[in-house]
Protein backbone atom coordinates (compact mmCIF):
# COMPACT_ATOMS: atom_id res chain seq x y z
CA UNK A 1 19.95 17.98 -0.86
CA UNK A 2 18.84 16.44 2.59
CA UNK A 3 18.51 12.61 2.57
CA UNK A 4 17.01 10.80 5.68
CA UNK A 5 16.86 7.22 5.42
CA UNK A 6 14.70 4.66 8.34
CA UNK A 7 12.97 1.41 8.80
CA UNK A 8 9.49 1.67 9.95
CA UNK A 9 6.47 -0.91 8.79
CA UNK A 10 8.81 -3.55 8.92
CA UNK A 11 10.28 -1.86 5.48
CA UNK A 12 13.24 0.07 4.52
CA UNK A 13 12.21 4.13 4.38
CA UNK A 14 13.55 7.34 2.93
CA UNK A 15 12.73 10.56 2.54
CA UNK A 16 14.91 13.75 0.43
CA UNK A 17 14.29 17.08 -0.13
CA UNK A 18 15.79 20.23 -1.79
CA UNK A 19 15.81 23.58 0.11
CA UNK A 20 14.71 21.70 3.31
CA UNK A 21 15.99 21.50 7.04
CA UNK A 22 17.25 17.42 8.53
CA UNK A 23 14.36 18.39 11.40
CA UNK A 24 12.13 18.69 8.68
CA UNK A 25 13.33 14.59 7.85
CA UNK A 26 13.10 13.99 10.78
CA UNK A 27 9.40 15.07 11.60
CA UNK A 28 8.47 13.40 8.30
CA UNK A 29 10.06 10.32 10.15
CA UNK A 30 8.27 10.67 12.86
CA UNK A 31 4.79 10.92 11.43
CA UNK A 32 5.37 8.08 9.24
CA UNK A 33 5.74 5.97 12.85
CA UNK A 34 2.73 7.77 14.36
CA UNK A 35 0.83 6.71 11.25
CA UNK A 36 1.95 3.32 11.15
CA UNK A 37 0.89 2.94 14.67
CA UNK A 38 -2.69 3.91 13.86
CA UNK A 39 -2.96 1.95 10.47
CA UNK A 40 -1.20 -1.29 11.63
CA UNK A 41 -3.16 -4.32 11.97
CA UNK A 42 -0.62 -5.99 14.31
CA UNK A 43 -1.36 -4.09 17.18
CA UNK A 44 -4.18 -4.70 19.23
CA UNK A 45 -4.04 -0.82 20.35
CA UNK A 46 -3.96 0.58 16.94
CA UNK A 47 -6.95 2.39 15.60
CA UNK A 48 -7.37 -0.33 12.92
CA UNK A 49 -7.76 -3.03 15.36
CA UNK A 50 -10.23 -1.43 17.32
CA UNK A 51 -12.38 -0.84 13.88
CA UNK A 52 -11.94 -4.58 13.06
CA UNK A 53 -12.62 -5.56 16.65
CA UNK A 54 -16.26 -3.78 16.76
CA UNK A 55 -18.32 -6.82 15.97
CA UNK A 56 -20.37 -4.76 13.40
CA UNK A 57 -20.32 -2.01 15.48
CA UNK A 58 -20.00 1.61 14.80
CA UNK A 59 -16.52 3.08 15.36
CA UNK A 60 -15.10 6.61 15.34
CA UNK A 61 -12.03 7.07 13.46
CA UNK A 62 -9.92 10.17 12.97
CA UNK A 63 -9.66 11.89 9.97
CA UNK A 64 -6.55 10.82 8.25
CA UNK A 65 -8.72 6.75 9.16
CA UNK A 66 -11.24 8.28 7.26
CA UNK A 67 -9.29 8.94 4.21
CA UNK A 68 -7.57 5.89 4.26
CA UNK A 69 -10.50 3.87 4.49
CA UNK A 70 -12.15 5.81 1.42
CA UNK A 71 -8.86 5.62 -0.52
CA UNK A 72 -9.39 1.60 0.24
CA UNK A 73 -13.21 1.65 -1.01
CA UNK A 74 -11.80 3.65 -4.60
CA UNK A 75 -8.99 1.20 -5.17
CA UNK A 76 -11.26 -1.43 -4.99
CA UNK A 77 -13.45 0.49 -7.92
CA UNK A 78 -10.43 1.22 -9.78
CA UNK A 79 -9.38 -2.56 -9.69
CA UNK A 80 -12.82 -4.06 -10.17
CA UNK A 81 -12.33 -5.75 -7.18
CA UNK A 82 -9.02 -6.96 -7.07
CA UNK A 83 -7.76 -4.45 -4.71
CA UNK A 84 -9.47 -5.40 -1.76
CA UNK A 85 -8.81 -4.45 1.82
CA UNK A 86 -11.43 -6.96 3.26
CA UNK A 87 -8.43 -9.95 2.58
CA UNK A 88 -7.74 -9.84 6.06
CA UNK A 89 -9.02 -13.58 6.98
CA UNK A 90 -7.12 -14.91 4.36
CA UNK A 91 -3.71 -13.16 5.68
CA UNK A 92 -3.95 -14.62 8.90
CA UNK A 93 -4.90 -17.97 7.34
CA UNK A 94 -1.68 -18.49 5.61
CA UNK A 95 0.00 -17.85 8.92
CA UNK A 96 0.65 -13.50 8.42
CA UNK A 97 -0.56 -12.73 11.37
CA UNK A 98 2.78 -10.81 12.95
CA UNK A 99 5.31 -8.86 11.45
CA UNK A 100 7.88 -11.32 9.19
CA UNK A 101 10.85 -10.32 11.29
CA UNK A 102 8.72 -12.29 14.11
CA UNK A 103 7.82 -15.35 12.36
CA UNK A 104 4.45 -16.58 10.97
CA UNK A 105 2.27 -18.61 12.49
CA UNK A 106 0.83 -22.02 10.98
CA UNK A 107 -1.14 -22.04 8.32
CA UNK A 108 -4.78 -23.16 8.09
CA UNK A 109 -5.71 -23.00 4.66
CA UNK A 110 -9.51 -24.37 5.06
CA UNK A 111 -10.50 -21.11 6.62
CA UNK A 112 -9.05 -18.91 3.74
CA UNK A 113 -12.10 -18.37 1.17
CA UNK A 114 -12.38 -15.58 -1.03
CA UNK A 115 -12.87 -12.22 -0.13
CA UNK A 116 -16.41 -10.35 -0.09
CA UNK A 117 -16.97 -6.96 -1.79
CA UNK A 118 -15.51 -4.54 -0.01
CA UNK A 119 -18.41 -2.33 -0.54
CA UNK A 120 -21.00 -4.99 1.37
CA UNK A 121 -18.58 -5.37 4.74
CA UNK A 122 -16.94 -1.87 4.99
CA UNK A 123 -19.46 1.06 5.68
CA UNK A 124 -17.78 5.13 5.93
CA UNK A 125 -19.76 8.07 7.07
CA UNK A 126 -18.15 11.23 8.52
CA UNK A 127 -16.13 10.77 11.60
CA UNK A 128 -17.22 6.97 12.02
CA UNK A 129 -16.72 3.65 10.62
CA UNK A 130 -17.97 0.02 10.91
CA UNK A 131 -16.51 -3.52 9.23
CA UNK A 132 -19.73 -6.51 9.27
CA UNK A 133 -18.88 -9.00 12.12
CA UNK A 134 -16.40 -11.83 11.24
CA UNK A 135 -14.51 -9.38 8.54
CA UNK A 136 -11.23 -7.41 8.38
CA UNK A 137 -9.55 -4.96 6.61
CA UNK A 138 -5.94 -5.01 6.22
CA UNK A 139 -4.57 -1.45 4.53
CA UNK A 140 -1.23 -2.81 4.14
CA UNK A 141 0.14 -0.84 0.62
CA UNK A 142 -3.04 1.41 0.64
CA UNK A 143 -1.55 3.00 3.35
CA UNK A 144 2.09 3.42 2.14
CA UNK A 145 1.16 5.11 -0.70
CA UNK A 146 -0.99 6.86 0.67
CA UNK A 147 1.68 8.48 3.50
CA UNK A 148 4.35 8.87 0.88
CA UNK A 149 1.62 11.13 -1.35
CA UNK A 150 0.94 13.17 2.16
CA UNK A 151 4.39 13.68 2.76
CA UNK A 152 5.81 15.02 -0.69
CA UNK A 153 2.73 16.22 -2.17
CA UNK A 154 2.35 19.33 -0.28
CA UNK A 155 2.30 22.67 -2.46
CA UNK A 156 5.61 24.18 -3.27
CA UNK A 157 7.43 20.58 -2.05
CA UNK A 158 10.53 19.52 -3.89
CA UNK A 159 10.90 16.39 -2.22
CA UNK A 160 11.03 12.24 -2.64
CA UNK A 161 9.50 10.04 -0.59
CA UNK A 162 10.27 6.54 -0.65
CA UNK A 163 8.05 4.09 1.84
CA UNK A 164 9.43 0.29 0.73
CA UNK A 165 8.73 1.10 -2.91
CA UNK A 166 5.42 3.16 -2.74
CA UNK A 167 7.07 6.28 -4.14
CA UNK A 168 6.02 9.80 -4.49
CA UNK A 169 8.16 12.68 -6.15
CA UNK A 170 7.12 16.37 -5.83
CA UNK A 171 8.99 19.10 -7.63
CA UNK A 172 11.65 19.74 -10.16
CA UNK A 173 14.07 17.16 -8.19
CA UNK A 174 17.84 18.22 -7.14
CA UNK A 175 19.22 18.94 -10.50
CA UNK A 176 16.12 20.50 -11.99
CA UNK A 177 14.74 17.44 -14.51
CA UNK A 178 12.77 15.51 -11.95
CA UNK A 179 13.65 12.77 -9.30
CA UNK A 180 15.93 10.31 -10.61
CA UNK A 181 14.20 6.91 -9.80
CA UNK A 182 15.66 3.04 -10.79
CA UNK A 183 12.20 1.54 -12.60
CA UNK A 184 12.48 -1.77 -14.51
CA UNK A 185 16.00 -1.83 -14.72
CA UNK A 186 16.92 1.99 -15.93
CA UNK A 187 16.32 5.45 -14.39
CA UNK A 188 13.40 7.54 -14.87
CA UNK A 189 12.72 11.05 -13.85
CA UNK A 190 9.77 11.48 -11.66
CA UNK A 191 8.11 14.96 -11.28
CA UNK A 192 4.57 15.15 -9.63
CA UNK A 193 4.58 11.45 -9.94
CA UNK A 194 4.19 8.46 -8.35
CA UNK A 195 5.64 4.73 -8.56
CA UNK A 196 5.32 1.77 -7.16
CA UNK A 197 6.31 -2.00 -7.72
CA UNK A 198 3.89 -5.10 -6.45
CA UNK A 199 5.67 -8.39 -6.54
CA UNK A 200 5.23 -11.96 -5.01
CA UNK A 201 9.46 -12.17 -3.93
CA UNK A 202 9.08 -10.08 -1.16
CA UNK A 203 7.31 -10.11 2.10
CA UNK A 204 7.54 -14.67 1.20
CA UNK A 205 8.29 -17.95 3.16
CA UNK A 206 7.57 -21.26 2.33
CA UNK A 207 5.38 -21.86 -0.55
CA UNK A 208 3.62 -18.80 0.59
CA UNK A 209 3.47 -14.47 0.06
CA UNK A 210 1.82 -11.78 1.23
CA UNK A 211 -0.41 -10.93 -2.00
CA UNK A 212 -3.51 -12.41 -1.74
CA UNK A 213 -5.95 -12.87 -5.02
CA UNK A 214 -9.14 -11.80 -3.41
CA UNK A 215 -10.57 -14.10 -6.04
CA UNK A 216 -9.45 -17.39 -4.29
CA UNK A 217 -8.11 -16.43 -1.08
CA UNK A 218 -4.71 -17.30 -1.61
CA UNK A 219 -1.36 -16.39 -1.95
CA UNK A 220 -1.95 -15.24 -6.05
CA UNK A 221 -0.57 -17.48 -9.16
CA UNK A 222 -0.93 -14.96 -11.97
CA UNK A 223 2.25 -15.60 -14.25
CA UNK A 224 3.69 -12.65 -12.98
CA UNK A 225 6.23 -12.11 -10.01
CA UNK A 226 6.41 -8.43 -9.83
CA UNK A 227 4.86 -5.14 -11.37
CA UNK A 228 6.19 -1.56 -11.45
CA UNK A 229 3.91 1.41 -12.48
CA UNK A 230 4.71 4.96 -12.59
CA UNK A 231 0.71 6.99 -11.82
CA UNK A 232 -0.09 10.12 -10.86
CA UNK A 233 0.23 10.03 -7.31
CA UNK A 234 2.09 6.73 -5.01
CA UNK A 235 -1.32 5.61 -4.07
CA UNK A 236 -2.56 5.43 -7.60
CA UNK A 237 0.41 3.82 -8.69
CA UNK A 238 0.14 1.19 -5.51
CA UNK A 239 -3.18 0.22 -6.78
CA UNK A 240 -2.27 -0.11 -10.79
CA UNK A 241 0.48 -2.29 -9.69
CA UNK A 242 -1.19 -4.55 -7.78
CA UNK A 243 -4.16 -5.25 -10.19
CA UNK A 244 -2.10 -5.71 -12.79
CA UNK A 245 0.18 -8.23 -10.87
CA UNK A 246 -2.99 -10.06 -10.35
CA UNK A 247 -4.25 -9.84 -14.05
CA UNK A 248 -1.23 -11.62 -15.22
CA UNK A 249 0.45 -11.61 -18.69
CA UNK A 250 -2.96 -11.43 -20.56
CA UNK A 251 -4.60 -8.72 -19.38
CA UNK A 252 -2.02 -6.16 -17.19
CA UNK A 253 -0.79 -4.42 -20.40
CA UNK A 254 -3.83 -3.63 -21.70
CA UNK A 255 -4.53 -2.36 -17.82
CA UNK A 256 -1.64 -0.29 -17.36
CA UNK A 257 -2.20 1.41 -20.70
CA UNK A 258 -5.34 2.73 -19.59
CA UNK A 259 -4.28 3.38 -15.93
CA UNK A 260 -0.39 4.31 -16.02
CA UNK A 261 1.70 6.40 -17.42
CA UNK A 262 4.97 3.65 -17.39
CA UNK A 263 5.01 -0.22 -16.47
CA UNK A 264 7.12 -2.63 -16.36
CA UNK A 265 6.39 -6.28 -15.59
CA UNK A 266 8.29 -9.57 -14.66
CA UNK A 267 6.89 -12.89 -15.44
């Protein structure tokens, strides 16, 4: 087995495969970066900035934009709104408006306001693009799950990827029985799975944390501090995760039995 193991996204990476070449690794490595580049909101020369820059215009975006931004539009379906790219005011309101390693910037909570429908600010067609004036979209785990799905999912792949806990195992795994994966505690064996966890300890400072409840605005206050969910593929399982997270205790069971295939939460 091959192991190749990075940081990119400001997150720790890795990728393994069975039967496969450490150029192979590394090319995965390198199109996680290239990707990263294009999705990141942090960069005023990424394609994602130049989309949320427009002013209501039209934009063309590449294909893999394209998916992403449809991928985006689903999850928020599949979450009845709770997945919802269009936080990006908010995010920069509580002061995330660089990479952590960087520092934030002060917060001004009186311009964070809850988020509009995804549907009635983000518009897709074929090759183009356009976000209303004043709005954002931030793809933040969208995308992770989604480029850990593109990288082991291909036909025939016996591989893991691993992009800061947005997981996606393809294949039988080195010994045969499926990827061996820690989940809640104990090990599970992933094969043609995804997984991924959603929790308010990580990516936090201050009184504040990345996960925003599109609901409010604000950092969320569910009764639960992190979510794991093992789905069908890592974007599926990005999306469970984080709507369950902001369900809280109540309701997230009952959401994960209809949506996952394994959960685990932390109050």
């Amino acid at each position: 087995m091959e192991a190749h193991h990075f940081e990119a996204m400001g997150t720790a990476c890795s990728v393994f495969g069975i039967d496969v070449t450490r150029a192979t690794l590394l090319q995965a490595e390198f199109w996680v970066r290239r990707m990263a580049a294009r999705f990141t909101r942090f960069s005023d020369r990424s394609e994602l900035a130049r989309l949320n820059g427009a002013e209501g215009g039209w934009v063309d975006v590449s294909e893999e934009m394209e998916v992403l931004l449809r991928e985006s539009l689903r999850a928020f379906e599949l979450s009845a709104g709770l997945v919802n790219a269009a936080v990006l005011p908010s995010m920069l309101a509580i002061g995330y408006t660089r990479p952590l390693r960087d520092g934030t910037s002060t917060a001004t909570l009186e311009s964070a306001r809850p988020a509009p429908r995804l549907h009635d600010v983000l518009a897709v067609r074929p090759g183009r693009a356009r976000v209303e004036r004043g709005c954002g979209v931030d793809l933040g785990g969208i995308a992770k799950g989604w480029m850990a799905d593109r990288l082991a999912g291909r036909p025939g792949a016996n591989m893991l990827a691993n992009l800061g806990g947005d997981l996606r195992a393809a294949g039988s795994g080195p010994a045969g029985d499926g990827w061996p994966v820690g989940f809640g505690g104990v090990t599970v064996m992933l094969r043609d799975q995804g997984a991924a966890t959603s929790s308010v300890r990580r990516r936090s400072w201050g009184h504040f944390h990345h996960l925003i409840d599109p609901r409010t605005g604000l950092p969320a206050r569910s009764g639960l501090e992190e979510v794991a969910v093992v789905a069908a593929s890592g974007c599926d399982a990005e999306i469970v995760a984080k709507t369950a997270l902001l369900l809280g205790p109540g309701l997230a069971p009952a959401y994960c039995a209809a949506h996952a295939q394994a959960w685990w939460l932390r109050p």
